[in-house]
C-alpha atoms as a PDB file:
ATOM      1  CA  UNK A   1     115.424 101.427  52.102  1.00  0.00           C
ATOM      2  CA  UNK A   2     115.336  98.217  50.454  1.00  0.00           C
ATOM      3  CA  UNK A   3     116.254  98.010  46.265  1.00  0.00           C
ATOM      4  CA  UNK A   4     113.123  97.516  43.955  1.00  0.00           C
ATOM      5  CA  UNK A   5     114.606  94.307  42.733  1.00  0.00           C
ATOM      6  CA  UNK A   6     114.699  93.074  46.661  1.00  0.00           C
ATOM      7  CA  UNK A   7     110.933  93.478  46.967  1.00  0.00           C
ATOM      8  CA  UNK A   8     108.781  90.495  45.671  1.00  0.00           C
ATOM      9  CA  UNK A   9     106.015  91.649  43.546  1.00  0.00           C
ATOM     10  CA  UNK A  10     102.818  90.324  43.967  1.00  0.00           C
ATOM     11  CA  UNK A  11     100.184  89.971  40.646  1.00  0.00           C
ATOM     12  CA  UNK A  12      96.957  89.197  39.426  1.00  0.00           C
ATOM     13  CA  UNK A  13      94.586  88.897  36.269  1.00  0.00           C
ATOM     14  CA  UNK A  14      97.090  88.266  33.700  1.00  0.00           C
ATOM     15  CA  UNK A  15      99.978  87.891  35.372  1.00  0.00           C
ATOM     16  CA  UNK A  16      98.678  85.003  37.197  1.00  0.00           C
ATOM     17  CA  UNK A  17      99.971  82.754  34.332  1.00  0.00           C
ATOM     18  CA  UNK A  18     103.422  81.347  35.061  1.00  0.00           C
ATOM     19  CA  UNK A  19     103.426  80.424  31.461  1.00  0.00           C
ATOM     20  CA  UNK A  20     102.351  84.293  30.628  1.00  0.00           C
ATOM     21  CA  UNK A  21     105.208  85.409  32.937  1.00  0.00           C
ATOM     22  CA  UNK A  22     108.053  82.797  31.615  1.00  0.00           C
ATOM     23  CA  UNK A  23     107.589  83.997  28.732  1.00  0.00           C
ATOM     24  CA  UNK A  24     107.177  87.623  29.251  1.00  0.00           C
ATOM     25  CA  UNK A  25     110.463  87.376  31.133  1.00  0.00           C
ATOM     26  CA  UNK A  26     112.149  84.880  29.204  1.00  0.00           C
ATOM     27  CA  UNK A  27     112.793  82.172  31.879  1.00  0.00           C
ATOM     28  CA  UNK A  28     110.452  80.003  33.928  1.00  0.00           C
ATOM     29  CA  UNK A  29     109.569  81.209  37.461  1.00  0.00           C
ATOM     30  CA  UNK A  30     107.654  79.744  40.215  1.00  0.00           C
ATOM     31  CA  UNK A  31     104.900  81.615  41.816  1.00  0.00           C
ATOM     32  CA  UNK A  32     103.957  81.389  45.550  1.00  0.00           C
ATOM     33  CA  UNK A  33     100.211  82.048  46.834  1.00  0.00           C
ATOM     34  CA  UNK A  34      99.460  85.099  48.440  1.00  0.00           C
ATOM     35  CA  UNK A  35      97.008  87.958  49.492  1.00  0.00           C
ATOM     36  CA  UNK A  36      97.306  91.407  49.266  1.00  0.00           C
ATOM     37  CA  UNK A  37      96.136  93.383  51.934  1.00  0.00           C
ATOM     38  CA  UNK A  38      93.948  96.282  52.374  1.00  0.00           C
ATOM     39  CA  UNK A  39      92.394  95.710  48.195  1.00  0.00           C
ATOM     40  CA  UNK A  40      89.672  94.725  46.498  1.00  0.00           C
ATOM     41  CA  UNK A  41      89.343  93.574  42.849  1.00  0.00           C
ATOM     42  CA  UNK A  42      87.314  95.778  41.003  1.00  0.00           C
ATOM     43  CA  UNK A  43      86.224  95.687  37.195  1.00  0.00           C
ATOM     44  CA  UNK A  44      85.958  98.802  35.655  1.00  0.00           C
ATOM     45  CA  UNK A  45      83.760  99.581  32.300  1.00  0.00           C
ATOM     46  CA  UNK A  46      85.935  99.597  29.119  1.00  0.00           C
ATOM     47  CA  UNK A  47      88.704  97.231  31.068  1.00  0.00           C
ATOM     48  CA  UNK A  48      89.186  93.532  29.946  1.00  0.00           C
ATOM     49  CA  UNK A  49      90.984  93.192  33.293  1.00  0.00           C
ATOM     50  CA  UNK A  50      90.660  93.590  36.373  1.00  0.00           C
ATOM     51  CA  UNK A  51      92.603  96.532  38.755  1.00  0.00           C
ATOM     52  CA  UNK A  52      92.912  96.391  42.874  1.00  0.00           C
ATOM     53  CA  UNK A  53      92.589  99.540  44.399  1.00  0.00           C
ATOM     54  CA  UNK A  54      92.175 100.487  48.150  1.00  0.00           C
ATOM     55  CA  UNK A  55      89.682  98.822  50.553  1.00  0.00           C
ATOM     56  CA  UNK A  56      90.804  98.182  54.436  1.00  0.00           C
ATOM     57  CA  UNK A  57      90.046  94.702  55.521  1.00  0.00           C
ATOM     58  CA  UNK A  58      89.491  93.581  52.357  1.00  0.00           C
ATOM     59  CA  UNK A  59      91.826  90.741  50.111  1.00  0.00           C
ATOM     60  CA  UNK A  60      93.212  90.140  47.282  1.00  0.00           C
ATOM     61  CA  UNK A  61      93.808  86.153  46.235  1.00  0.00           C
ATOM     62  CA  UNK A  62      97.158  86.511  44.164  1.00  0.00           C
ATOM     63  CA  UNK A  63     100.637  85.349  43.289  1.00  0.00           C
ATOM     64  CA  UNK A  64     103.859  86.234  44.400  1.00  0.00           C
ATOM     65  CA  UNK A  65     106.913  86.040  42.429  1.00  0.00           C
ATOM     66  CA  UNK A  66     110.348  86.703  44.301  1.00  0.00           C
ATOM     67  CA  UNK A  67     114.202  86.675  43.214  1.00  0.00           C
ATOM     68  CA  UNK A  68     113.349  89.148  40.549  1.00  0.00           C
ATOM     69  CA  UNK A  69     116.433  91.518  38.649  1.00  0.00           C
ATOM     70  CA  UNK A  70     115.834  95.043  37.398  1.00  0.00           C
ATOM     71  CA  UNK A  71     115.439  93.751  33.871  1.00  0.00           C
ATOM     72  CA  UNK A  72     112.655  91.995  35.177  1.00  0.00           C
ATOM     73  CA  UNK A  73     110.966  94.602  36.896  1.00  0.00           C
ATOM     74  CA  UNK A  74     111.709  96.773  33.718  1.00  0.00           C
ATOM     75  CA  UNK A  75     109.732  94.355  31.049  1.00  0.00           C
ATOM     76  CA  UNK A  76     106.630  93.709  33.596  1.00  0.00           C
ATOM     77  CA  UNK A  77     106.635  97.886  34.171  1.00  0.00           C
ATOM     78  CA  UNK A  78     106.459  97.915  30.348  1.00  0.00           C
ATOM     79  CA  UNK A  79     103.980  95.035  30.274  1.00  0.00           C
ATOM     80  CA  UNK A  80     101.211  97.023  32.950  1.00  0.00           C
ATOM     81  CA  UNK A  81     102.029 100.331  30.969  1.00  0.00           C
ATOM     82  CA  UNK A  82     103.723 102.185  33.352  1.00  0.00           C
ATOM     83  CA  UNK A  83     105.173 105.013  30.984  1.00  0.00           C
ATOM     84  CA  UNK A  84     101.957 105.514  29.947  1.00  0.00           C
ATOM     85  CA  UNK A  85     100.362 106.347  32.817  1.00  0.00           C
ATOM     86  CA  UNK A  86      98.024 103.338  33.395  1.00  0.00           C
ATOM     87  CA  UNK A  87      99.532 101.860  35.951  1.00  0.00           C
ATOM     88  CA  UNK A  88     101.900 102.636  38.548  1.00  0.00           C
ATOM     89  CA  UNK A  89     104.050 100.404  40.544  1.00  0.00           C
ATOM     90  CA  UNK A  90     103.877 100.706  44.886  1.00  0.00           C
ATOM     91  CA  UNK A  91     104.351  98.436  47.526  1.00  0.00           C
ATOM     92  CA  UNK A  92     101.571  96.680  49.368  1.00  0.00           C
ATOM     93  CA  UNK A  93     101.153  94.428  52.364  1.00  0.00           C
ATOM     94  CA  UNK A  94     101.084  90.964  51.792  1.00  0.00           C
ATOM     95  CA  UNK A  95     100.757  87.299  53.417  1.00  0.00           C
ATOM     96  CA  UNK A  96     101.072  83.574  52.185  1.00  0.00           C
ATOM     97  CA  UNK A  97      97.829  82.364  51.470  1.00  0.00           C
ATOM     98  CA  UNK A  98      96.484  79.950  53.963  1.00  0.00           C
ATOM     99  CA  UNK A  99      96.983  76.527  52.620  1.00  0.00           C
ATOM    100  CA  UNK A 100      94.377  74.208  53.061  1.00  0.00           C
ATOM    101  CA  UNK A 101      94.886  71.617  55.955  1.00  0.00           C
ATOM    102  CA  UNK A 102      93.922  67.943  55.577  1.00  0.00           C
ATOM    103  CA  UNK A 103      94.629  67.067  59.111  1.00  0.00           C
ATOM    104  CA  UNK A 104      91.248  68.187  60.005  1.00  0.00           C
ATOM    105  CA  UNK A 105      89.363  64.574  59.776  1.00  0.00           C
ATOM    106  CA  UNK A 106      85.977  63.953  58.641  1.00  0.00           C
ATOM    107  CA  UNK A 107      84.714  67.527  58.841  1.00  0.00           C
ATOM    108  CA  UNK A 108      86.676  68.325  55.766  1.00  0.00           C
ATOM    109  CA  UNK A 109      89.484  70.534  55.144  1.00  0.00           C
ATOM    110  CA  UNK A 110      90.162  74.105  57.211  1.00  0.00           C
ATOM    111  CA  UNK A 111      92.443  76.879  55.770  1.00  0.00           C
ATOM    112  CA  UNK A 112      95.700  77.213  57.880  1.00  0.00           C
ATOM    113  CA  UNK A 113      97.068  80.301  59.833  1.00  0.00           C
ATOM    114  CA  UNK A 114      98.688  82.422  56.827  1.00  0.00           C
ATOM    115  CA  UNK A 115     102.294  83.761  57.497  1.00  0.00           C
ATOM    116  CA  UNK A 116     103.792  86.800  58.737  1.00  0.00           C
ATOM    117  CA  UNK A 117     103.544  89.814  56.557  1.00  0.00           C
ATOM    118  CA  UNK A 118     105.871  91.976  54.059  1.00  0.00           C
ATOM    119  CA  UNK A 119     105.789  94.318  51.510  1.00  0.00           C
ATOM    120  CA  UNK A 120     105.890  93.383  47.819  1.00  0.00           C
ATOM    121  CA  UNK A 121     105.566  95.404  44.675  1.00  0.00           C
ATOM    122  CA  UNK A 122     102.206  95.546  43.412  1.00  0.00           C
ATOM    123  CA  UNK A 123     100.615  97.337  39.836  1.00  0.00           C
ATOM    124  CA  UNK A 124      97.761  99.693  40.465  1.00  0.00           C
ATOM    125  CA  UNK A 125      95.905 101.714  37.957  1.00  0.00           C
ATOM    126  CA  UNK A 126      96.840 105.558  37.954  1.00  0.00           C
ATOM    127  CA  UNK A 127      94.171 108.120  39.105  1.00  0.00           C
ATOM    128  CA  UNK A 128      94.123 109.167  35.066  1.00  0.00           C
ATOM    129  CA  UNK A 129      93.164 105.488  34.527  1.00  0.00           C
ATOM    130  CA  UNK A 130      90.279 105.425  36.963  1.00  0.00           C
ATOM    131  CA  UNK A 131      88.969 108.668  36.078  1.00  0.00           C
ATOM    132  CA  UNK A 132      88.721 107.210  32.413  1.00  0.00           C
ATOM    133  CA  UNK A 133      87.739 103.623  32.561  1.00  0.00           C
ATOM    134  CA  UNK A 134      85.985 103.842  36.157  1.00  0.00           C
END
């Protein structure tokens, strides 16, 4: 089994700031594109923010940040409220985001063949979390 700090974790609302995240953990980082399979983005009543949750064949447009430590994983488990119970941190499948190609002449741009996949740490909210916001 891999380490938690070997697994890239993939975000969104918030975290999709590299600003938000440099400083969060102190040092700048450099996000990739990605999608998180098999989620949707739902907005739940009484949330500023948006969750993911379960839905097969759906996607998730995010970010991806790799080469993270412990520490790291510590302050953003802090950050999404894991002790509390709103969130809890699990691994997801994800893919690169298709890029968009400019090789396709006139017609305009196409979105390229994404990657292969992997698993990545994602933050999603804790039954007790839907049950009270959703």
């Amino acid at each position: 089994m891999l380490a938690p700090a070997s697994l890239p974790l993939f975000v969104y609302g918030t975290l999709l700031d590299p600003a938000f995240v440099a400083n969060l953990l102190e040092r700048p980082f450099i996000p990739e594109l990605a999608e998180l399979l098999d989620f949707e983005l739902l907005e739940l009543p009484g949330l500023p923010y948006p969750v993911v949750w379960t839905a097969p064949g759906q996607r998730v447009r995010g970010r991806l940040y790799r080469h993270l430590s412990e520490e790291d994983l510590e302050r953003f488990d802090a950050y999404e409220g894991v002790a509390e119970g709103l969130y809890q941190r699990t691994t997801a499948e994800i893919v690169p985001a298709p890029a968009e190609r400019t090789d396709v002449g006139a017609h305009g741009s196409a979105p390229a063949e994404p990657g292969p996949s992997e698993r990545a740490w994602v933050y999603v909210p804790t039954v007790q979390t839907l049950s009270r916001y959703g």
